[in-house]
PDB file of N, CA and C in Angstrom:
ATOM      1  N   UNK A   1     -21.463  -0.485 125.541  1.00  0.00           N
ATOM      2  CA  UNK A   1     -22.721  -1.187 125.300  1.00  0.00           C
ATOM      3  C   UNK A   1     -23.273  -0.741 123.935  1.00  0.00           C
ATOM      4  N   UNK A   2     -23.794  -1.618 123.126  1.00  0.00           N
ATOM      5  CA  UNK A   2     -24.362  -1.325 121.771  1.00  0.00           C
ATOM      6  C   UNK A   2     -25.484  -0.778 121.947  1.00  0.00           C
ATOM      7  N   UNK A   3     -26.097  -0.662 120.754  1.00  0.00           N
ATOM      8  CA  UNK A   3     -27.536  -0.072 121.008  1.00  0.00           C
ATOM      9  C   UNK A   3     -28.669  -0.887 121.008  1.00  0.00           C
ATOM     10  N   UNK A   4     -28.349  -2.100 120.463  1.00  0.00           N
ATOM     11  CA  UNK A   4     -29.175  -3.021 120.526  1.00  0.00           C
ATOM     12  C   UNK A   4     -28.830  -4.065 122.027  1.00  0.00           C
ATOM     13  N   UNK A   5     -27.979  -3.987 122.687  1.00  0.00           N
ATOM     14  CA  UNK A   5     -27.713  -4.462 124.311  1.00  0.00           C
ATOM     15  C   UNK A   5     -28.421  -3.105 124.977  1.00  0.00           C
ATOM     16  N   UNK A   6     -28.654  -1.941 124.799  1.00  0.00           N
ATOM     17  CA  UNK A   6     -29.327  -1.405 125.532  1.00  0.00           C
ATOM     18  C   UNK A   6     -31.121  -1.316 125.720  1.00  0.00           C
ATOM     19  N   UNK A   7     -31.328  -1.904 124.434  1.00  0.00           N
ATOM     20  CA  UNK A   7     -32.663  -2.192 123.827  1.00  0.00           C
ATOM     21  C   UNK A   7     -33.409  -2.928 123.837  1.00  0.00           C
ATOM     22  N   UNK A   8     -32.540  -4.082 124.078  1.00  0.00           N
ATOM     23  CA  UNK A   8     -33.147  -5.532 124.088  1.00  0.00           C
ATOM     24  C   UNK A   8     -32.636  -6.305 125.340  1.00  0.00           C
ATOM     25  N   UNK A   9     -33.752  -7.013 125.716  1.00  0.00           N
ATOM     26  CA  UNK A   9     -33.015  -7.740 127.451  1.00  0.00           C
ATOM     27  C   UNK A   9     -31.836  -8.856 126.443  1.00  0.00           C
ATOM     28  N   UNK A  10     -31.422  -9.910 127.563  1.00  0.00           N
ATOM     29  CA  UNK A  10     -30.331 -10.381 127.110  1.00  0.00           C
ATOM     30  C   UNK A  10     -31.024 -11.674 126.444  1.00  0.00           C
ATOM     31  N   UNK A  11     -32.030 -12.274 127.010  1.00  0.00           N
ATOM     32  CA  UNK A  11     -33.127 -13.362 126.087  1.00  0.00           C
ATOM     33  C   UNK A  11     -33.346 -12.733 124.766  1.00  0.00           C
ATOM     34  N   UNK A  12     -33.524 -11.716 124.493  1.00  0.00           N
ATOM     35  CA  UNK A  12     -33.917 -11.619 123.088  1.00  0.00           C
ATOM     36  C   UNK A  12     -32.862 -11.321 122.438  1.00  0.00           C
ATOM     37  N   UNK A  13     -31.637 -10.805 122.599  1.00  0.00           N
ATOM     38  CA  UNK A  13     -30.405 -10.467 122.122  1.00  0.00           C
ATOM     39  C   UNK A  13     -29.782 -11.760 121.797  1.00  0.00           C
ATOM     40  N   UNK A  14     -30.243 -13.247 122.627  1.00  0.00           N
ATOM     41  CA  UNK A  14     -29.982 -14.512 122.242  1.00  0.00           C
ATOM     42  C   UNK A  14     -30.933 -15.289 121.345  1.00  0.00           C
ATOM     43  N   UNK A  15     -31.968 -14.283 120.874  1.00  0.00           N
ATOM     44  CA  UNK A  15     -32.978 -15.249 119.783  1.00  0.00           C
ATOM     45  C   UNK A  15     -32.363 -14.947 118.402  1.00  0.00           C
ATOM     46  N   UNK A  16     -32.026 -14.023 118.675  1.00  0.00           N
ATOM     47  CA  UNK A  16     -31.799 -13.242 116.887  1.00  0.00           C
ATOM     48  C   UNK A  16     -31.141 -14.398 116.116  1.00  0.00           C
ATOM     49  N   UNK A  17     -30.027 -15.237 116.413  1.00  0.00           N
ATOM     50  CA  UNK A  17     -29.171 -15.809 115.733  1.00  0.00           C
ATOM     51  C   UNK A  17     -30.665 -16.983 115.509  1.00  0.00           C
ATOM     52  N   UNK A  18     -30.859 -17.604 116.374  1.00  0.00           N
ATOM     53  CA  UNK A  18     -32.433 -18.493 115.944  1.00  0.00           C
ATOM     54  C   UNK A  18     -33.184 -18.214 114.916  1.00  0.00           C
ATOM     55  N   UNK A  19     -33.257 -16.478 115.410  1.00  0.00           N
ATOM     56  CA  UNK A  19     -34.215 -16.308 114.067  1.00  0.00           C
ATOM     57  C   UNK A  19     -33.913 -16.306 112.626  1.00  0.00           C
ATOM     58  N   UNK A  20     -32.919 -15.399 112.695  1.00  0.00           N
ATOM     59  CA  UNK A  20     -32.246 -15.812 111.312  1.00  0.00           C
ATOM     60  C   UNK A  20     -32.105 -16.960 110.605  1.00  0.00           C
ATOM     61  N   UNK A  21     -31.762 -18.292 111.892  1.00  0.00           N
ATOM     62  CA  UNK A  21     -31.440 -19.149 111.147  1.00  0.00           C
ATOM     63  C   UNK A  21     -32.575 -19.878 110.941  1.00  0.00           C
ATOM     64  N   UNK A  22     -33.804 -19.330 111.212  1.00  0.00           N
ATOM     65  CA  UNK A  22     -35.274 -19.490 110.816  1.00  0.00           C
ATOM     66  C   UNK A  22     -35.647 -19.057 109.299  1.00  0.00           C
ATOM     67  N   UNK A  23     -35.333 -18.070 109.316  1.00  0.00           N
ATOM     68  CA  UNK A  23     -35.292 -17.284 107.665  1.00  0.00           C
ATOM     69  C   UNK A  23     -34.962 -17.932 106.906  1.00  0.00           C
ATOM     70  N   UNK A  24     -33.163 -18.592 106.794  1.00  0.00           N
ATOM     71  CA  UNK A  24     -32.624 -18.963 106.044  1.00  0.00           C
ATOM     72  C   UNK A  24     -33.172 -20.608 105.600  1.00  0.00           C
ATOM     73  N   UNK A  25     -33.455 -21.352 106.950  1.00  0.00           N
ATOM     74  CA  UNK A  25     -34.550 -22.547 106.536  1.00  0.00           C
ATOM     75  C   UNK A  25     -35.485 -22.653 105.604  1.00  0.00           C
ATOM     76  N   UNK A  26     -36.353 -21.369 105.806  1.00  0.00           N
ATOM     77  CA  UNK A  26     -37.468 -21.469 105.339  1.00  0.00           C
ATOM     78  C   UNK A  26     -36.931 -21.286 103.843  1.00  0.00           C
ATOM     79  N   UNK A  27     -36.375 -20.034 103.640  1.00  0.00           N
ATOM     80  CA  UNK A  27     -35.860 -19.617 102.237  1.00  0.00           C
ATOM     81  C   UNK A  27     -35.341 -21.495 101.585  1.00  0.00           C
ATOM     82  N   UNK A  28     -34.615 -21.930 102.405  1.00  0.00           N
ATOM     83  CA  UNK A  28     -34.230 -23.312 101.866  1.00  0.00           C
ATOM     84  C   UNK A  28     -35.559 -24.521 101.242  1.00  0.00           C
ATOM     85  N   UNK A  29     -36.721 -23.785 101.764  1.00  0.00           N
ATOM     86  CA  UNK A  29     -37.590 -25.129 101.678  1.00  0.00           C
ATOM     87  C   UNK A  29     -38.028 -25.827 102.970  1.00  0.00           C
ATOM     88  N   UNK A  30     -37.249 -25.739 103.847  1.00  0.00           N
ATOM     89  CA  UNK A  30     -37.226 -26.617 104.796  1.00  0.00           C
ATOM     90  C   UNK A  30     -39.034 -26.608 105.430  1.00  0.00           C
ATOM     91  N   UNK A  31     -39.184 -27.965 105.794  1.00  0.00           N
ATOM     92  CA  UNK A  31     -41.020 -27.336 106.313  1.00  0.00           C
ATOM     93  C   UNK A  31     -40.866 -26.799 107.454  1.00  0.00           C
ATOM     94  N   UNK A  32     -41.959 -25.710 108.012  1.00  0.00           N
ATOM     95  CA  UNK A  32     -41.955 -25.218 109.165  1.00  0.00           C
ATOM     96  C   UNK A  32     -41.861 -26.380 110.783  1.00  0.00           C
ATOM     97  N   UNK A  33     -42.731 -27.395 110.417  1.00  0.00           N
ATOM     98  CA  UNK A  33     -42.654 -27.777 111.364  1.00  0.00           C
ATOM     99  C   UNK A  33     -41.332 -29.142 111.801  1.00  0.00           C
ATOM    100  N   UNK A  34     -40.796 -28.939 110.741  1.00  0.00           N
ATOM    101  CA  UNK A  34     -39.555 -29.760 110.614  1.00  0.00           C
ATOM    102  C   UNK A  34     -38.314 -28.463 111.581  1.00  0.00           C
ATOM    103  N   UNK A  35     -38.568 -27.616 110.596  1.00  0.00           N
ATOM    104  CA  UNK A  35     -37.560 -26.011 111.476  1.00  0.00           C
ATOM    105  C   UNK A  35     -38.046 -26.446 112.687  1.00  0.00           C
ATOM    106  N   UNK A  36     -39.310 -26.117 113.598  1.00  0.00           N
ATOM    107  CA  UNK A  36     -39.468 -25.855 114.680  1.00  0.00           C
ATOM    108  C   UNK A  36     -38.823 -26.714 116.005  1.00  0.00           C
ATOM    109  N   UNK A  37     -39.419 -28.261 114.796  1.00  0.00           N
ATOM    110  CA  UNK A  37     -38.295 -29.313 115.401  1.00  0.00           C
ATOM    111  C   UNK A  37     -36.512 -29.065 115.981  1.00  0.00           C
ATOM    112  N   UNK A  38     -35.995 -29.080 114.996  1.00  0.00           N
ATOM    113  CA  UNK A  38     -34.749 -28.787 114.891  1.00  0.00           C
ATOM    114  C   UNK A  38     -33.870 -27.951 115.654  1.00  0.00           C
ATOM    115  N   UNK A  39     -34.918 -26.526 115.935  1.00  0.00           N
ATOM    116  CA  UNK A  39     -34.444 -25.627 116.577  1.00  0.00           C
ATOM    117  C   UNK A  39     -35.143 -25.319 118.275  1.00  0.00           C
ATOM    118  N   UNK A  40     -35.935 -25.942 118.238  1.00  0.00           N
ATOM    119  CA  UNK A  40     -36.496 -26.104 119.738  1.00  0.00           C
ATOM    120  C   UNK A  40     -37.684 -24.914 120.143  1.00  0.00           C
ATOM    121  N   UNK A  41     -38.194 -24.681 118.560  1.00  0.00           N
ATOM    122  CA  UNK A  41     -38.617 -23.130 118.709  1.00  0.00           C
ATOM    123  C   UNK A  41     -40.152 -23.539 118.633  1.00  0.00           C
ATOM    124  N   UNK A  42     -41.179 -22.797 118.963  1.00  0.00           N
ATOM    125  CA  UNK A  42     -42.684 -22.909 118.586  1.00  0.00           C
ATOM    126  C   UNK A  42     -42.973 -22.898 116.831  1.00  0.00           C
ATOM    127  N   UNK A  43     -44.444 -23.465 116.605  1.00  0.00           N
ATOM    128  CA  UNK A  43     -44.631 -23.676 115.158  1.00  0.00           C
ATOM    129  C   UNK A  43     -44.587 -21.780 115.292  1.00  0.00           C
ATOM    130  N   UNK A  44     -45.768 -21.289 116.051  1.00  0.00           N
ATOM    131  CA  UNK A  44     -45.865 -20.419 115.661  1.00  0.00           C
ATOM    132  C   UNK A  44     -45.041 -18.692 115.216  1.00  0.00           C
ATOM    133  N   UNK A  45     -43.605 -19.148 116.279  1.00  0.00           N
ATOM    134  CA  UNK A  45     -42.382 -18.567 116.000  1.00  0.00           C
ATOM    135  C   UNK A  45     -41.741 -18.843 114.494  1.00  0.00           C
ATOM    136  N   UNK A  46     -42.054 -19.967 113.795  1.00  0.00           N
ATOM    137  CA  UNK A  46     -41.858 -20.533 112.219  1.00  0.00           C
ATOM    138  C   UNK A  46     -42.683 -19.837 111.706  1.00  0.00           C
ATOM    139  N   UNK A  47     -43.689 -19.444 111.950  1.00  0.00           N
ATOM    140  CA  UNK A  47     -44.799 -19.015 111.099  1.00  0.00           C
ATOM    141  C   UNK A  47     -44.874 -17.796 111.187  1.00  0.00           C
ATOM    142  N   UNK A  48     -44.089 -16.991 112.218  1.00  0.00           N
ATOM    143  CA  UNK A  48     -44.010 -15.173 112.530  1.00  0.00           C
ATOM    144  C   UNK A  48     -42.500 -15.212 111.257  1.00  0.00           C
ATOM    145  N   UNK A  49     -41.507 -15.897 111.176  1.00  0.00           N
ATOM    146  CA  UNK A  49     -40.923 -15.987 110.161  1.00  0.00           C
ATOM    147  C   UNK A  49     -41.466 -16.231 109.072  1.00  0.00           C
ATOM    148  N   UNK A  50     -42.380 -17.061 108.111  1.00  0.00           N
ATOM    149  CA  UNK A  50     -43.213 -17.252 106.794  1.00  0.00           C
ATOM    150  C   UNK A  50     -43.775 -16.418 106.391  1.00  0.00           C
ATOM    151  N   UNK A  51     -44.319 -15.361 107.318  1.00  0.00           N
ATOM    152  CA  UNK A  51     -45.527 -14.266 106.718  1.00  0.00           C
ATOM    153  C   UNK A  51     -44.197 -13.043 107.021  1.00  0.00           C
ATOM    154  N   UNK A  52     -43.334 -12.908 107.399  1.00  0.00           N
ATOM    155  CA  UNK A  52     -41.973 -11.654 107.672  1.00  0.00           C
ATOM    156  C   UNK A  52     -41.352 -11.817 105.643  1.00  0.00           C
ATOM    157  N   UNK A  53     -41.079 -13.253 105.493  1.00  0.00           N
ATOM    158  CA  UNK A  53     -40.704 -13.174 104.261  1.00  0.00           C
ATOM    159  C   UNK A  53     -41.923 -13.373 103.405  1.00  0.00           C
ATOM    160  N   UNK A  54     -43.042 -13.280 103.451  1.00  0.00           N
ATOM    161  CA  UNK A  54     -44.166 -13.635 102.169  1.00  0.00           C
ATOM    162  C   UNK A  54     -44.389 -12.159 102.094  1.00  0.00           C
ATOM    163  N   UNK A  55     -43.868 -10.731 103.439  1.00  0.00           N
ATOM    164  CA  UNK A  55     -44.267  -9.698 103.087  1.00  0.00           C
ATOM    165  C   UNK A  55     -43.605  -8.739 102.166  1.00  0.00           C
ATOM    166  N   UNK A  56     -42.149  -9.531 102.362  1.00  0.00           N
ATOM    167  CA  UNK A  56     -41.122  -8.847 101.631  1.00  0.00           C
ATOM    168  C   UNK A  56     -40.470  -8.914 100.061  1.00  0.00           C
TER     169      UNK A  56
END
């Protein structure tokens, strides 16, 4: 077992790839609420991604 399967239930161990591919949207331009569309995710899950990269 990894350390992140011991850390994380198995729902969140299945968001990560989402999220990322949240990041990489946004980095693209893409609008948030177009992402949210697309990926089946909340605006506001788009928008915990926008302010993750506006901090970095």
């Amino acid at each position: 077992m990894s350390l992140l399967e011991s850390l994380l239930t198995p729902a969140e161990l299945n968001e990560i790839p989402k999220r990322l591919q949240i990041l990489k949207m946004l980095q693209a331009g893409i609008p948030q609420r177009k992402i949210a569309e697309q990926l089946g995710v909340g605006i506001a899950t788009v928008s915990r991604g926008a302010r993750a990269l506006k901090r970095d």
